[in-house]
Protein backbone atom coordinates (compact mmCIF):
# COMPACT_ATOMS: atom_id res chain seq x y z
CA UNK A 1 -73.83 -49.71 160.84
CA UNK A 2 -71.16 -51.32 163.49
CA UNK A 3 -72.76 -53.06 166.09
CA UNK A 4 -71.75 -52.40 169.91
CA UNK A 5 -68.09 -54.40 170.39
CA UNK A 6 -68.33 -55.38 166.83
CA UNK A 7 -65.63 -53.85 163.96
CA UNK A 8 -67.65 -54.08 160.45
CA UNK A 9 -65.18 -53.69 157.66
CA UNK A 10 -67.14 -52.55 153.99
CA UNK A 11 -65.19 -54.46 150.90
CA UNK A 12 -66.63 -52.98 146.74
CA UNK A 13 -64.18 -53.13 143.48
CA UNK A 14 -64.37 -50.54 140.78
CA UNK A 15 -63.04 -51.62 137.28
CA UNK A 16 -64.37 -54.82 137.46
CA UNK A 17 -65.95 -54.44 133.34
CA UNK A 18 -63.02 -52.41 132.04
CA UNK A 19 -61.33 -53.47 128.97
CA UNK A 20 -58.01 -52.22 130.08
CA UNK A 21 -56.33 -50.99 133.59
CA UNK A 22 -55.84 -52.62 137.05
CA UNK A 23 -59.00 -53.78 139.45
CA UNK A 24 -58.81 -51.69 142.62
CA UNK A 25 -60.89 -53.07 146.13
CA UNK A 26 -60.87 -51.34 149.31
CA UNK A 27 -61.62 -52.32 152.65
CA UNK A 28 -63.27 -49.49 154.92
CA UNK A 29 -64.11 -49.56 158.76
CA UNK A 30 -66.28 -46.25 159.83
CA UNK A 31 -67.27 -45.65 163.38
CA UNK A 32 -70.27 -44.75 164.74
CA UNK A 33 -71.61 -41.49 164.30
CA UNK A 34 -68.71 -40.35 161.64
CA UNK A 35 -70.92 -37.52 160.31
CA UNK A 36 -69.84 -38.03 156.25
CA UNK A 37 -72.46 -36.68 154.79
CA UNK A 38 -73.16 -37.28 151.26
CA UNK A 39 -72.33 -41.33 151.18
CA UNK A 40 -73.27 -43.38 147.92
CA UNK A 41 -72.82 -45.97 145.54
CA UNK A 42 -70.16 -44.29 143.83
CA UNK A 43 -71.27 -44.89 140.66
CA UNK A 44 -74.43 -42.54 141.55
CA UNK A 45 -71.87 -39.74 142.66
CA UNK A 46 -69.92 -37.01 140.23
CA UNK A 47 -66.27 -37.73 139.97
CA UNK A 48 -65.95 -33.99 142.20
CA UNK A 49 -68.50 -35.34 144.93
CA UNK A 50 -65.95 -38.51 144.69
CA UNK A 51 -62.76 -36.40 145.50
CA UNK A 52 -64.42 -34.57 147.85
CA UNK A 53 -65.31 -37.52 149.79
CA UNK A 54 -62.75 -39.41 149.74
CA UNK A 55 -60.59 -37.99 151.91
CA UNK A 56 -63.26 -37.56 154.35
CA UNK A 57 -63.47 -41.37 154.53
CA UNK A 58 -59.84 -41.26 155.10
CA UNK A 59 -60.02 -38.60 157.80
CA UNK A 60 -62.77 -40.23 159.93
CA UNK A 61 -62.03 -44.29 159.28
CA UNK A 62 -61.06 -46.14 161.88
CA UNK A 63 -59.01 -48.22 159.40
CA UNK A 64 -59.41 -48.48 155.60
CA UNK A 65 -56.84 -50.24 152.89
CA UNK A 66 -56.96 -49.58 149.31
CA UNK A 67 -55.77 -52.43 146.77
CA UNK A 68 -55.42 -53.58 143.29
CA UNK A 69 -54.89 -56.56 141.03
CA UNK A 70 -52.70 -56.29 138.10
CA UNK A 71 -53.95 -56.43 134.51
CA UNK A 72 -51.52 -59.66 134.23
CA UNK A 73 -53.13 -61.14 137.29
CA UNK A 74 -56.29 -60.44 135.43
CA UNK A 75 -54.95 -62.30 132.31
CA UNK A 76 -53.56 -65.06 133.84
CA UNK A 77 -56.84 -65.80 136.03
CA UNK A 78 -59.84 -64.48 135.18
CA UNK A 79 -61.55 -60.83 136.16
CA UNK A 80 -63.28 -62.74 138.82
CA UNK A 81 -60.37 -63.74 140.68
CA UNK A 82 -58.31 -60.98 140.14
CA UNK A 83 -61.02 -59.24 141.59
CA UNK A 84 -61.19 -61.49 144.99
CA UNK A 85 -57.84 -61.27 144.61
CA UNK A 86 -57.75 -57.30 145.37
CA UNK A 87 -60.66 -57.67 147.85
CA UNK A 88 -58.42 -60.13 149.98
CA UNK A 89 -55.26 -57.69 149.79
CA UNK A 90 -57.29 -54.86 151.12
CA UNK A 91 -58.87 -56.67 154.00
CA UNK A 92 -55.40 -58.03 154.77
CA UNK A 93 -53.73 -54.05 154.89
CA UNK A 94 -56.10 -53.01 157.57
CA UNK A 95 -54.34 -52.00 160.21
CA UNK A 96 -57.49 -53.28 162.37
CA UNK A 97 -59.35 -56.08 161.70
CA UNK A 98 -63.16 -56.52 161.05
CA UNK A 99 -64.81 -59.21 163.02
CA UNK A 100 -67.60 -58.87 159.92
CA UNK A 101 -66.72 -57.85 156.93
CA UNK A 102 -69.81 -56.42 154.45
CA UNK A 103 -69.19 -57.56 150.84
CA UNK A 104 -70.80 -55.81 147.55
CA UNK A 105 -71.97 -58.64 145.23
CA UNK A 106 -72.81 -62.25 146.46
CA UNK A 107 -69.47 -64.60 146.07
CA UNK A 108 -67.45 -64.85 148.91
CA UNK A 109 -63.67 -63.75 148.80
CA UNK A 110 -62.71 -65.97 151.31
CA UNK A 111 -61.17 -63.32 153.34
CA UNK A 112 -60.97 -65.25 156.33
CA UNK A 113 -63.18 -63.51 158.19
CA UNK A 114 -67.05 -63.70 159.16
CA UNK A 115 -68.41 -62.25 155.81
CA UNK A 116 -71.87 -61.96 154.32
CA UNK A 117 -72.25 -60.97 150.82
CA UNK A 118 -74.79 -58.41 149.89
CA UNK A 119 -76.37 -57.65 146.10
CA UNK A 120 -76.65 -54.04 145.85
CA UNK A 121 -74.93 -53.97 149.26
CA UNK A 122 -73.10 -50.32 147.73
CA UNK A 123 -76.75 -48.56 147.89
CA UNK A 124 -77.48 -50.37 151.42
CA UNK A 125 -74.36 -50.06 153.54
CA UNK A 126 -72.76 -46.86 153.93
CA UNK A 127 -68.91 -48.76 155.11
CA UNK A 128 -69.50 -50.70 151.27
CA UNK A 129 -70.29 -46.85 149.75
CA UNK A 130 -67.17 -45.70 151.23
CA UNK A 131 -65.12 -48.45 150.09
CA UNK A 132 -67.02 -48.10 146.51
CA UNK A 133 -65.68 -44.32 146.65
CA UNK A 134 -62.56 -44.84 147.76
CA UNK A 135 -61.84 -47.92 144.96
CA UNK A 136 -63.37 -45.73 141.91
CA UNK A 137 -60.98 -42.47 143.07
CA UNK A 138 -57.96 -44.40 143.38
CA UNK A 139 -58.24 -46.52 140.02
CA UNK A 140 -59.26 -43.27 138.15
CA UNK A 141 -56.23 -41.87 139.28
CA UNK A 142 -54.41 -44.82 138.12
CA UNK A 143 -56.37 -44.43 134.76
CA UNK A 144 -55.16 -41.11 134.33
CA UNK A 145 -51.21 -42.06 134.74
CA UNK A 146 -51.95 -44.83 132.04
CA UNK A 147 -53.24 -41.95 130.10
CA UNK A 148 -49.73 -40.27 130.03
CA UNK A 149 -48.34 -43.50 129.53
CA UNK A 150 -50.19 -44.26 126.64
CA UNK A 151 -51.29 -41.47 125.04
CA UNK A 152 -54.34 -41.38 122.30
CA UNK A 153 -56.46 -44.17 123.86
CA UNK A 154 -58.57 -41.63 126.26
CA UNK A 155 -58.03 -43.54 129.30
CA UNK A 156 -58.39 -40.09 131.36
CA UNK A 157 -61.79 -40.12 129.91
CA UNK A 158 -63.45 -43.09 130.08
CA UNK A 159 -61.25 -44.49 132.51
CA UNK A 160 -60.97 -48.02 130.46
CA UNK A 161 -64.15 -48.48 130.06
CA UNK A 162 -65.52 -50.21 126.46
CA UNK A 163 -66.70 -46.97 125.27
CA UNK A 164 -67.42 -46.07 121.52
CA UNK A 165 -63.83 -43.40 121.58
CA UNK A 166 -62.05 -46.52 123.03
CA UNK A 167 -62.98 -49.25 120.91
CA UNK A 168 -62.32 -46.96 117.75
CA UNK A 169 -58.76 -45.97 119.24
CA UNK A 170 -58.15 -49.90 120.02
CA UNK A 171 -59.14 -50.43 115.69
CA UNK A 172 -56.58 -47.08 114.99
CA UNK A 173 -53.55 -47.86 117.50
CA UNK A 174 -54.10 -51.44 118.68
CA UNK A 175 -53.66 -52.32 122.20
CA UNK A 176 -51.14 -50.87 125.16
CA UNK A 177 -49.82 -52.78 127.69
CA UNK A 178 -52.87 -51.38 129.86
CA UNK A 179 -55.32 -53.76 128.13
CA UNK A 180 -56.59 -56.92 129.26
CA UNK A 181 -55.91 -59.38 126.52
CA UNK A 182 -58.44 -62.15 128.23
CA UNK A 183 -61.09 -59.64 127.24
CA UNK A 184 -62.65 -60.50 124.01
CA UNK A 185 -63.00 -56.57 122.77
CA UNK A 186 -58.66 -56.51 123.30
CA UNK A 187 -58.30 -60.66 121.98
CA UNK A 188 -60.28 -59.60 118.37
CA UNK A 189 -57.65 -58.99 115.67
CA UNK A 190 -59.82 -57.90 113.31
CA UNK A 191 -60.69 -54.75 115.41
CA UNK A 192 -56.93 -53.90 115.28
CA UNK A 193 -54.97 -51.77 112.16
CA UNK A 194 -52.93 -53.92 109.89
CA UNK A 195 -49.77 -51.77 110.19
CA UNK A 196 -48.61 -51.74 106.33
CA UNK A 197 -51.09 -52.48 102.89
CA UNK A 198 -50.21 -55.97 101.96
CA UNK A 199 -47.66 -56.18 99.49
CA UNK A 200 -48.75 -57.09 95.80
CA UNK A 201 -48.01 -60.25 94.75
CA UNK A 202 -45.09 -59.41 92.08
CA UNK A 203 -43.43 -58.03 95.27
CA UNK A 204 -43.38 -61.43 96.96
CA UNK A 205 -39.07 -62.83 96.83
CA UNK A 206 -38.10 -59.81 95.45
CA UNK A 207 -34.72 -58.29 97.40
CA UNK A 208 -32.45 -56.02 96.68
């Protein structure tokens, strides 16, 4: 809840454990008395309470930013900084700034801000459930244009997640350019198809 004179700014991810797909963060300011009913973690809402929600949050913030890190960003430096990474962007799109910003989780993204970190802060804060809700709809909407992209992996079902249907379409197709190859599930060649039998050994030199 915003203090009198005070702007409190709620910062979650969603995709943080995915083997494949961006990691979204948003950034939400609610006022007092906004009336949403209905706020969560969004992991403990239905994807329809989700889009119904979301742009409620939109409607009644006072400022909110939504961004993401790339999967190559998440290659190149680790899930945990890609994921500060995002947090950063979407405190630095808010058209207002938070004198406090509420963060899910207990490392600090150096936002450069007054932050305090808070485990389970999703299920305590209702500005970190809104930004929760509002990450996990826009990166499932992401997830579902990599689905068209790549067809056959099921990314409009379990959204990238390491699922049994996604690990067994990683061993029959391999991986897309949607899949994090710093993640050890994606890195294994031996979960991937070899794509021809090997050849016999009289067929080794032989050309024609």
């Amino acid at each position: 809840m915003n203090h009198i004179g005070e702007l409190t700014a709620g910062i979650d991810e969603a995709g943080r454990g995915c083997l494949a797909g961006p990691v979204f963060a948003a950034a939400v300011i609610l006022p007092i008395g906004h009336g949403i009913q209905g706020l969560k973690d969004s992991k403990q809402l239905t994807a329809a309470q989700r889009e119904r929600l979301s742009p409620l949050i939109q409607q009644q913030a006072v400022a909110f930013a939504i961004a993401s890190a790339s999967v190559e960003e998440i290659d190149a430096r680790n899930i945990l900084q890609a994921n500060l990474l995002a947090m950063r962007r979407a405190v630095a799109a808010l058209v207002v700034q938070p004198s406090l910003c509420l963060v899910d989780g207990n490392i600090d993204p150096k936002l450069g801000v007054s932050t305090r970190c808070v485990i389970g802060g999703d299920a305590l804060h209702e500005e970190i459930m809104a930004a929760s809700i509002l990450a996990k709809v826009a990166r499932d909407a992401e997830m579902l244009r990599l689905d068209a992209e790549h067809p056959g992996y099921g990314f409009a079902q379990h959204k990238g997640y390491g699922t049994a249907q996604h690990l067994a379409a990683l061993r029959k197709l391999g991986t897309c350019a949607a899949h994090r190859m710093s993640f050890a599930p994606c890195a294994q060649a031996s979960l991937f198809p070899i794509p021809h039998p090997p050849f016999p050994d009289s067929a080794v030199g032989f050309t024609q």
